[in-house]
Protein backbone atom coordinates (compact mmCIF):
# COMPACT_ATOMS: atom_id res chain seq x y z
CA UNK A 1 82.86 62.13 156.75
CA UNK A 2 85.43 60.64 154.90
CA UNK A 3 84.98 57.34 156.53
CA UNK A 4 81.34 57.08 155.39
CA UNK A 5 81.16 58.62 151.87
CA UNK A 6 84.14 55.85 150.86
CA UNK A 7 83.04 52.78 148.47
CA UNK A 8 86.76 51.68 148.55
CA UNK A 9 87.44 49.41 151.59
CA UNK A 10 91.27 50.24 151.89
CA UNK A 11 90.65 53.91 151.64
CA UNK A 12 87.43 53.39 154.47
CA UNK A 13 90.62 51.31 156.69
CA UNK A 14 93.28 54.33 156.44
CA UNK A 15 90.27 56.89 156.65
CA UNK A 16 89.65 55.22 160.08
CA UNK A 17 93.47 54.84 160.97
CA UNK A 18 93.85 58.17 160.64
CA UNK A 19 90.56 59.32 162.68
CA UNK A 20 92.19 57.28 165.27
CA UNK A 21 95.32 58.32 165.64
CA UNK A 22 94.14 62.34 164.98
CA UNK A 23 91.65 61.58 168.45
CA UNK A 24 94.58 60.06 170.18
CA UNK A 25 96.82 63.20 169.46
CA UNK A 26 94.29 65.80 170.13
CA UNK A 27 93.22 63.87 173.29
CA UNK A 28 96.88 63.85 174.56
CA UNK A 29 97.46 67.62 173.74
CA UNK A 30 94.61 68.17 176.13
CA UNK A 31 95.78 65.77 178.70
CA UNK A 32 99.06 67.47 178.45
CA UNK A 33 97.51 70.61 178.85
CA UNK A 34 95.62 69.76 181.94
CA UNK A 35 98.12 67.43 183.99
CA UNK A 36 100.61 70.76 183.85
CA UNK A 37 102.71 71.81 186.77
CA UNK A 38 102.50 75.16 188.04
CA UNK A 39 104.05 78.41 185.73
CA UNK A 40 107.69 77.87 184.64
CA UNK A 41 109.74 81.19 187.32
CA UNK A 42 110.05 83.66 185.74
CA UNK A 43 113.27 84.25 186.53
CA UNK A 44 116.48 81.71 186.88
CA UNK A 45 119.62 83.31 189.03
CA UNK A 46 118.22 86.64 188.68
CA UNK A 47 118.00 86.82 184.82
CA UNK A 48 114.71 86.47 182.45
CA UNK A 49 114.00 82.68 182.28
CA UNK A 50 114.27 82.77 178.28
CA UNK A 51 114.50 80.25 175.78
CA UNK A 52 116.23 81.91 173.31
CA UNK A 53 117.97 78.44 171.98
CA UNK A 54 115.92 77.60 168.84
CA UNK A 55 115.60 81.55 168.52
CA UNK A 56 119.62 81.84 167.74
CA UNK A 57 119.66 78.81 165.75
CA UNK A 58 116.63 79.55 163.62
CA UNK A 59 118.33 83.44 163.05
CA UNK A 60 122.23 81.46 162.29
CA UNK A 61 120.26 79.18 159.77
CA UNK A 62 118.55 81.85 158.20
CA UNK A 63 121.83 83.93 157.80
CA UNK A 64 123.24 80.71 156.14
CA UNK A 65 120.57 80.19 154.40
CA UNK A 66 120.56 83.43 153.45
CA UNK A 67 124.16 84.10 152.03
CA UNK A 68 123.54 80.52 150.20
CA UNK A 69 121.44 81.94 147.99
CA UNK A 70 122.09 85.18 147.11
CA UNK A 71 125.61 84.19 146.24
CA UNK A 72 123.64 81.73 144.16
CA UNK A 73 121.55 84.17 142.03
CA UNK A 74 124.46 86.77 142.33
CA UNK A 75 126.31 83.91 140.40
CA UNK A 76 123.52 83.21 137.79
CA UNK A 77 122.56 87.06 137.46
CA UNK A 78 126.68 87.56 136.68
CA UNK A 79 126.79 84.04 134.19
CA UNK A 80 123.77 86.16 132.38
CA UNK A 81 125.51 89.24 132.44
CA UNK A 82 128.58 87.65 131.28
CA UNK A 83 128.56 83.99 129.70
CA UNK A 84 131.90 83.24 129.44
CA UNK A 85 131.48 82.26 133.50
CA UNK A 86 129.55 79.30 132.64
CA UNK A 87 132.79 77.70 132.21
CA UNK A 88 130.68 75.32 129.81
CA UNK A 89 129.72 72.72 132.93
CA UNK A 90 126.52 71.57 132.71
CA UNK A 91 125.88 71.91 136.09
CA UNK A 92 126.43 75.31 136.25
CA UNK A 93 124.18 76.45 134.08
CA UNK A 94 121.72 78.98 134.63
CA UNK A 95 118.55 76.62 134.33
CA UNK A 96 120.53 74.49 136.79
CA UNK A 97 120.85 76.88 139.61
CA UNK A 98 117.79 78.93 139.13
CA UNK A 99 115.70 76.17 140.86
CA UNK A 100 118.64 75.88 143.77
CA UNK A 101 118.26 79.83 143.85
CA UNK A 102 114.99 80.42 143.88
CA UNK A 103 114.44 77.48 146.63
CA UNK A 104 117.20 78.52 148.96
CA UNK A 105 115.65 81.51 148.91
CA UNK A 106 112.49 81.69 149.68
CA UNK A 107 111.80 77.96 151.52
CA UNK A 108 115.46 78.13 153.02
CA UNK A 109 115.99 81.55 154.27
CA UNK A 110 111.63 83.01 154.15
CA UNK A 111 111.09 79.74 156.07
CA UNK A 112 113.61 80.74 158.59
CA UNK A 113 113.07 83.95 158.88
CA UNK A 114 109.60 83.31 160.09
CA UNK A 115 110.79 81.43 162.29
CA UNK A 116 113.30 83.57 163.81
C-alpha cells in the first residue's frame, strides 16, 4: 500500500526495501519454524530442563533498576521537603532529576519487571 500510494521516488525505494526485507524475515521465521528438531527433553540429569537465565537477570536488573530510582525521587521528594540539600549544584536540582526519576522508573524498572 505504501509502495503504490507514494509520488516521492525515494520514499517508493525504502517503501520497497522495507517490504523486502519484512518478507525475508517473516519467511525465515517460518522456515525456522518448520526445519525444527524434535521437542527440547524435558528433563536434563533428572532436573526440569529450565531456562531460567534471562529470567534472573531480567529480575537482578529490575531490582537495580529499581533501587536507582527510588533513591532518586526519595532524594528529590527530601531536596523539596528540605532545600538546603540542593547543595546549590545545578545538576542536582529537582527539574534535573525528575526526568532521571521518573524514567528509571517506569522504562527502567516497569520495563523489567515485565519482563521478569
Amino acid at each position: 500500500m505504501a509502495i503504490a500510494n507514494t509520488t516521492d521516488a525515494v520514499m517508493t525505494f525504502h517503501a520497497g526495501v522495507g517490504l523486502v526485507f519484512a518478507l525475508a524475515g517473516i519467511y525465515a521465521i517460518f522456515r525456522g519454524y518448520a526445519n525444527r528438531s524434535e521437542n527440547p527433553p524435558q528433563t536434563v540429569d533428572g532436573l526440569p530442563n529450565y531456562k531460567l537465565g534471562p529470567v534472573k537477570f531480567a529480575t537482578f536488573m529490575s531490582m537495580f533498576w529499581g533501587l536507582a530510582g527510588f533513591l532518586v525521587g526519595l532524594i528529590i521528594a527530601l531536596q523539596l521537603a528540605f532545600p538546603a540539600l540542593n547543595f546549590d549544584l545545578p545538576w542536582t536540582n529537582f527539574g534535573r532529576l525528575r526526568p532521571l526519576h521518573t524514567s528509571a522508573v517506569i522504562f527502567a524498572f516497569g520495563g523489567n519487571v515485565l519482563l521478569a
